[in-house]
N, C-alpha and C. Protein backbone atom coordinates (compact mmCIF):
# COMPACT_ATOMS: atom_id res chain seq x y z
N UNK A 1 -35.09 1.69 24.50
CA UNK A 1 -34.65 2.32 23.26
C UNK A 1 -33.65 1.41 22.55
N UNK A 2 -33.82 1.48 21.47
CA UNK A 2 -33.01 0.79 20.19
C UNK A 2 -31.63 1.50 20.07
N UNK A 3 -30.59 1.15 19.94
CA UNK A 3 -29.35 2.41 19.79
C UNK A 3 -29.02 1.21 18.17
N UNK A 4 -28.21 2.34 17.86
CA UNK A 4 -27.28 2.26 16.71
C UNK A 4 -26.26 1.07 16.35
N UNK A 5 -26.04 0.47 17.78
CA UNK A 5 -25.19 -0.63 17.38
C UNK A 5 -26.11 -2.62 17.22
N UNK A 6 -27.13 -1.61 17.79
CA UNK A 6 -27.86 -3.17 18.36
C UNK A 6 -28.87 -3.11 16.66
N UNK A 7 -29.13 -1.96 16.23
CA UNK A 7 -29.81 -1.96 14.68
C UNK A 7 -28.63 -2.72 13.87
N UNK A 8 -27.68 -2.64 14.17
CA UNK A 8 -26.70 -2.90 12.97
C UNK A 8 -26.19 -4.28 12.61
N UNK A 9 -26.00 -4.31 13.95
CA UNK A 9 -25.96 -6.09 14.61
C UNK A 9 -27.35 -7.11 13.73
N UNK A 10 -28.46 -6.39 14.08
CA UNK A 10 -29.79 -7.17 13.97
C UNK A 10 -29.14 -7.15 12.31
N UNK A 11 -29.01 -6.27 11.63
CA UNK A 11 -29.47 -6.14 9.92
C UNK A 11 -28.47 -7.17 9.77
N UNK A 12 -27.12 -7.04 9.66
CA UNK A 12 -26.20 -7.84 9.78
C UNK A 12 -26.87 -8.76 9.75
N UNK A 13 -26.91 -9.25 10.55
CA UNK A 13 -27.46 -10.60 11.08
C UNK A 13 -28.31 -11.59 10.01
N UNK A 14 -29.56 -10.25 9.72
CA UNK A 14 -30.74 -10.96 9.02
C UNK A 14 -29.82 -10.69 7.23
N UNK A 15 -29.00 -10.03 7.54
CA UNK A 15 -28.58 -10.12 5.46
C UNK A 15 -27.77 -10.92 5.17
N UNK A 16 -27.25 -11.61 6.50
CA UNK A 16 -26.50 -12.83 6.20
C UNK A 16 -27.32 -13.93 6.25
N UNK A 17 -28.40 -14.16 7.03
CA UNK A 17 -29.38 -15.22 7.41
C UNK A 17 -29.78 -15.54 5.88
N UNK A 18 -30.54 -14.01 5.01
CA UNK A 18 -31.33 -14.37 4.40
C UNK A 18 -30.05 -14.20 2.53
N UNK A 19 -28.94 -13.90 2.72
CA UNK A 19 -28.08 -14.43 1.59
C UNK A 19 -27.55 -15.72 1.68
N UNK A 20 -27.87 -16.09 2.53
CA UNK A 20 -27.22 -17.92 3.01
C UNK A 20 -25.91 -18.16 2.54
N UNK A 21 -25.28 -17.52 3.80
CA UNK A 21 -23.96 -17.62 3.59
C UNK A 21 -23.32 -17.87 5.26
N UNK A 22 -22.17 -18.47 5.34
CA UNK A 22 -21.51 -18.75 6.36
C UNK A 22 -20.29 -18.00 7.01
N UNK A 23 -21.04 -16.70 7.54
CA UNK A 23 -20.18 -16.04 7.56
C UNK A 23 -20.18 -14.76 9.09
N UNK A 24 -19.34 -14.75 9.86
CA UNK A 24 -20.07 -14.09 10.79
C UNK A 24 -20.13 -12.78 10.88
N UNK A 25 -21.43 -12.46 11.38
CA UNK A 25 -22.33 -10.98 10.87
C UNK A 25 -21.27 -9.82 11.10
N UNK A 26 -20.77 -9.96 12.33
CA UNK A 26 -20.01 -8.82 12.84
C UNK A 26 -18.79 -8.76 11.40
N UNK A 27 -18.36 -9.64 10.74
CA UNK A 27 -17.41 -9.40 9.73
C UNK A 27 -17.77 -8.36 8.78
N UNK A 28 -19.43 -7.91 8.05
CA UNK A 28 -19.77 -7.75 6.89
C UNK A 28 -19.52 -6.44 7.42
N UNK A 29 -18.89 -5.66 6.76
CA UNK A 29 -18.36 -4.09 6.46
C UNK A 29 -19.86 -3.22 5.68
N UNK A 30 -20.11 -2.05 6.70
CA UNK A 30 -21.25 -1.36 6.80
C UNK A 30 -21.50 -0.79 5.15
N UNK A 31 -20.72 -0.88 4.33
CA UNK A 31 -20.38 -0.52 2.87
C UNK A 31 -20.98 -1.82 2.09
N UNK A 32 -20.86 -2.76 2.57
CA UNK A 32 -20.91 -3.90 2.17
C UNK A 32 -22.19 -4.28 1.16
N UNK A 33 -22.67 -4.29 -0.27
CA UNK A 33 -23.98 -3.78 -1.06
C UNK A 33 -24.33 -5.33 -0.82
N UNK A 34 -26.08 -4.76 -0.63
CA UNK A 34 -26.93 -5.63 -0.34
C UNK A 34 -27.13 -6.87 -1.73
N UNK A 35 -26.63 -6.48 -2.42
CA UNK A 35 -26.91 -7.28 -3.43
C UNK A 35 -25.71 -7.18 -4.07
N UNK A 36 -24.20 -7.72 -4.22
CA UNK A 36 -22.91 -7.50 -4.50
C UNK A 36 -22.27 -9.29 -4.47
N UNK A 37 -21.06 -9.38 -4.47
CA UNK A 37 -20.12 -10.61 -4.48
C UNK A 37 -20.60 -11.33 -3.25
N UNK A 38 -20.68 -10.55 -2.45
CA UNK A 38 -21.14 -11.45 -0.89
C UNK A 38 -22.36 -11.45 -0.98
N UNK A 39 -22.80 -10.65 -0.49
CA UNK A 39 -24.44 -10.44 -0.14
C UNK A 39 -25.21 -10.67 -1.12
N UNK A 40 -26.16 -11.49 -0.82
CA UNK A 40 -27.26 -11.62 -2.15
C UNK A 40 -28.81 -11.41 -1.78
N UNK A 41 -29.01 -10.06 -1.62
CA UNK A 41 -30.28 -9.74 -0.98
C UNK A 41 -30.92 -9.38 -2.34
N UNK A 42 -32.30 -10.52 -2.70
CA UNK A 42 -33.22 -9.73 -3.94
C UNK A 42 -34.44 -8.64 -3.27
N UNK A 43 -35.57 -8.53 -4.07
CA UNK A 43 -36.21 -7.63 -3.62
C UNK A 43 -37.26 -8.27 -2.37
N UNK A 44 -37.02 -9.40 -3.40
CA UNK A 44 -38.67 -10.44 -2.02
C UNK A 44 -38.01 -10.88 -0.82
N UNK A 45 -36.66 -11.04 -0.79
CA UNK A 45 -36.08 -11.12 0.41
C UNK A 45 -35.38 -9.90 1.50
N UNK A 46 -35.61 -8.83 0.40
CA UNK A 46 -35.21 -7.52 1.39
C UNK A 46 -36.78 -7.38 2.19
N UNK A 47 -38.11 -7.53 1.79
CA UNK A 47 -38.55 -7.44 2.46
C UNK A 47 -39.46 -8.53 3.02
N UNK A 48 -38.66 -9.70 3.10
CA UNK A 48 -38.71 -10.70 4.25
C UNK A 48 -37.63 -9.88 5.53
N UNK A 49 -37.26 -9.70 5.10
CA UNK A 49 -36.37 -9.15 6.32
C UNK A 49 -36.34 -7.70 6.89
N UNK A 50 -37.36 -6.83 6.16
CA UNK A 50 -37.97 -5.60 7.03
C UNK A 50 -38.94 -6.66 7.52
N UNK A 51 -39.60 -6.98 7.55
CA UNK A 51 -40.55 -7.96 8.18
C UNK A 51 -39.99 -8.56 9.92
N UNK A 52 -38.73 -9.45 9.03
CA UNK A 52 -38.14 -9.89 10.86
C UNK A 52 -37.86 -8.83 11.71
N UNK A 53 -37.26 -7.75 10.94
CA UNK A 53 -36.63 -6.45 11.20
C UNK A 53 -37.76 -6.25 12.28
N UNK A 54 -38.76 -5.72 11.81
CA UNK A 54 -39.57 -5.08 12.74
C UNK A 54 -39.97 -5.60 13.72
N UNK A 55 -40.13 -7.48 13.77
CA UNK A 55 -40.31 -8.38 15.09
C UNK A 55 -39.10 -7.77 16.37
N UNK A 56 -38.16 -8.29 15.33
CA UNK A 56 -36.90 -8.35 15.99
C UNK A 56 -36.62 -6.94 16.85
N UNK A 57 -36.66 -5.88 16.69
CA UNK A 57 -36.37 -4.46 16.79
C UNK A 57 -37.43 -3.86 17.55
N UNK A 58 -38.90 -4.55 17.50
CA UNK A 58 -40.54 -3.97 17.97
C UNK A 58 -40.59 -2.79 17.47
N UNK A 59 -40.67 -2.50 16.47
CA UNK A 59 -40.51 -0.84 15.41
C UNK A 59 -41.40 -1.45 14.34
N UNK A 60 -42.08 -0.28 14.15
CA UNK A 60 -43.63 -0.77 12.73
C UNK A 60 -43.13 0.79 11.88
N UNK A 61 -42.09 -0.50 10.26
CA UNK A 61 -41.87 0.07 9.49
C UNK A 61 -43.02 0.88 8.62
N UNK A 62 -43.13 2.15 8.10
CA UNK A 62 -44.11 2.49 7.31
C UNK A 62 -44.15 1.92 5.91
N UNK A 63 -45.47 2.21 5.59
CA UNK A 63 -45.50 1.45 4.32
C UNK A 63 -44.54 2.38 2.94
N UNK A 64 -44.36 3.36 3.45
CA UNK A 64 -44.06 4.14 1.74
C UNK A 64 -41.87 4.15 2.44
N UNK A 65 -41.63 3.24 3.05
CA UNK A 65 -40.47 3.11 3.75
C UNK A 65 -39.43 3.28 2.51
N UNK A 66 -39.64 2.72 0.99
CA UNK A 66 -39.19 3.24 0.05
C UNK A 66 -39.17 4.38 -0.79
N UNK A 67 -40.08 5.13 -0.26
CA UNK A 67 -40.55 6.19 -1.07
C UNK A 67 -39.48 7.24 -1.21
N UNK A 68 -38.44 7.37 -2.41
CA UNK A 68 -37.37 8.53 -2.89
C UNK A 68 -35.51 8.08 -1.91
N UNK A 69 -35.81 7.10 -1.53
CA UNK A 69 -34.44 5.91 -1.10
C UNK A 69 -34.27 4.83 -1.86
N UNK A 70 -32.53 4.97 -1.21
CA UNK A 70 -32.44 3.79 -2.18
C UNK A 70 -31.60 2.96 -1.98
N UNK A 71 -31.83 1.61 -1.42
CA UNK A 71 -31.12 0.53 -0.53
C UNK A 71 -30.10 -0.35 -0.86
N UNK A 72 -28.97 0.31 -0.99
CA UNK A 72 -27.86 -0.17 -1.89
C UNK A 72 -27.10 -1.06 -1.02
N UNK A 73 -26.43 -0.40 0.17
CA UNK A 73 -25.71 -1.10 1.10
C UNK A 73 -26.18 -1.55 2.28
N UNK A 74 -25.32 -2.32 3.04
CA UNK A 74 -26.13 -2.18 4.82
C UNK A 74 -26.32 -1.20 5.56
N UNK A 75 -25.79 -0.25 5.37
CA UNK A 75 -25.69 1.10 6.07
C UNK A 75 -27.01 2.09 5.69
N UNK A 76 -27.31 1.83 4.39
CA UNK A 76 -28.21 2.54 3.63
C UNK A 76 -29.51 1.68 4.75
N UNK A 77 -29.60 0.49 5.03
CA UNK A 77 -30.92 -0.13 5.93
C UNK A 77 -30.92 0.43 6.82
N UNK A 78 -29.31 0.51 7.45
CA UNK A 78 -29.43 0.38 8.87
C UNK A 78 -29.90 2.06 9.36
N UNK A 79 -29.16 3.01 8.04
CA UNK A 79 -29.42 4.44 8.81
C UNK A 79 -31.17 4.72 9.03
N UNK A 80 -32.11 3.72 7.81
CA UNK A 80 -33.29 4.58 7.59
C UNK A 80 -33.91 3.68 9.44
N UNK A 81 -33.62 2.50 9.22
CA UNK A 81 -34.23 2.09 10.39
C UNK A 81 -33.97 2.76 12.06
N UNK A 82 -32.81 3.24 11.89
CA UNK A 82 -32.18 4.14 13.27
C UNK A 82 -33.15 5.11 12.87
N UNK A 83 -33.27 5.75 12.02
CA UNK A 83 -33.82 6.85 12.18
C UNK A 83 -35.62 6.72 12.34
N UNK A 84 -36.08 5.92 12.02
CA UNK A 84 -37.40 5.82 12.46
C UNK A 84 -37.35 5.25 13.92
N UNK A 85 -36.14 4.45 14.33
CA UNK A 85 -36.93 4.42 16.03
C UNK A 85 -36.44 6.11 16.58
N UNK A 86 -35.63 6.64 16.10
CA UNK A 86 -35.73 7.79 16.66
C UNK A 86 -36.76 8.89 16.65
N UNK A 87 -37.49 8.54 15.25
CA UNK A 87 -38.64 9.18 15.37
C UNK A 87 -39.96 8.09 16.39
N UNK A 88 -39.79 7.32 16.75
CA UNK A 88 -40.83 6.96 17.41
C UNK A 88 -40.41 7.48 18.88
N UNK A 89 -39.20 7.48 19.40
CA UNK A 89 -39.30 7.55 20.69
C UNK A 89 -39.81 8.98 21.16
């Protein structure tokens, strides 16, 4: 099972990978908007990184994963993705 801290870690991880910045993951504050002063997540790279997400994690995001959300911060990723491995287990 996936827990809550190891999702958060991973997103972290990949929103710093894919804003190319030098900065370490554990620093970025769960508030922190995906697309803001730091973070520079566009749309083709948010989902390059549900993509790693789901390698990384072994969780098969659904396709309508946007459907009536709306992915402002890291927290906003990290809750929908906790909550689908919880629906898988």
């Amino acid at each position: 099972m996936t827990d809550r801290p190891h999702i958060n870690e991973a997103v972290k991880r990949l929103v710093v990978r894919e804003s190319r910045i030098s900065v370490d993951p554990g620093t970025i504050d769960d508030l922190e908007p995906l697309n803001g002063d730091l973070l520079r997540v566009n749309s083709l790279g948010f989902l390059g990184m549900l993509v790693r997400l789901e390698d990384e994690l072994d969780v098969m995001l659904p396709d309508d994963i946007f459907a009536g959300r709306a992915f402002t911060t890291v927290a906003d990723l990290v809750d929908v993705v906790v909550d689908l491995v919880k629906e898988e287990s």
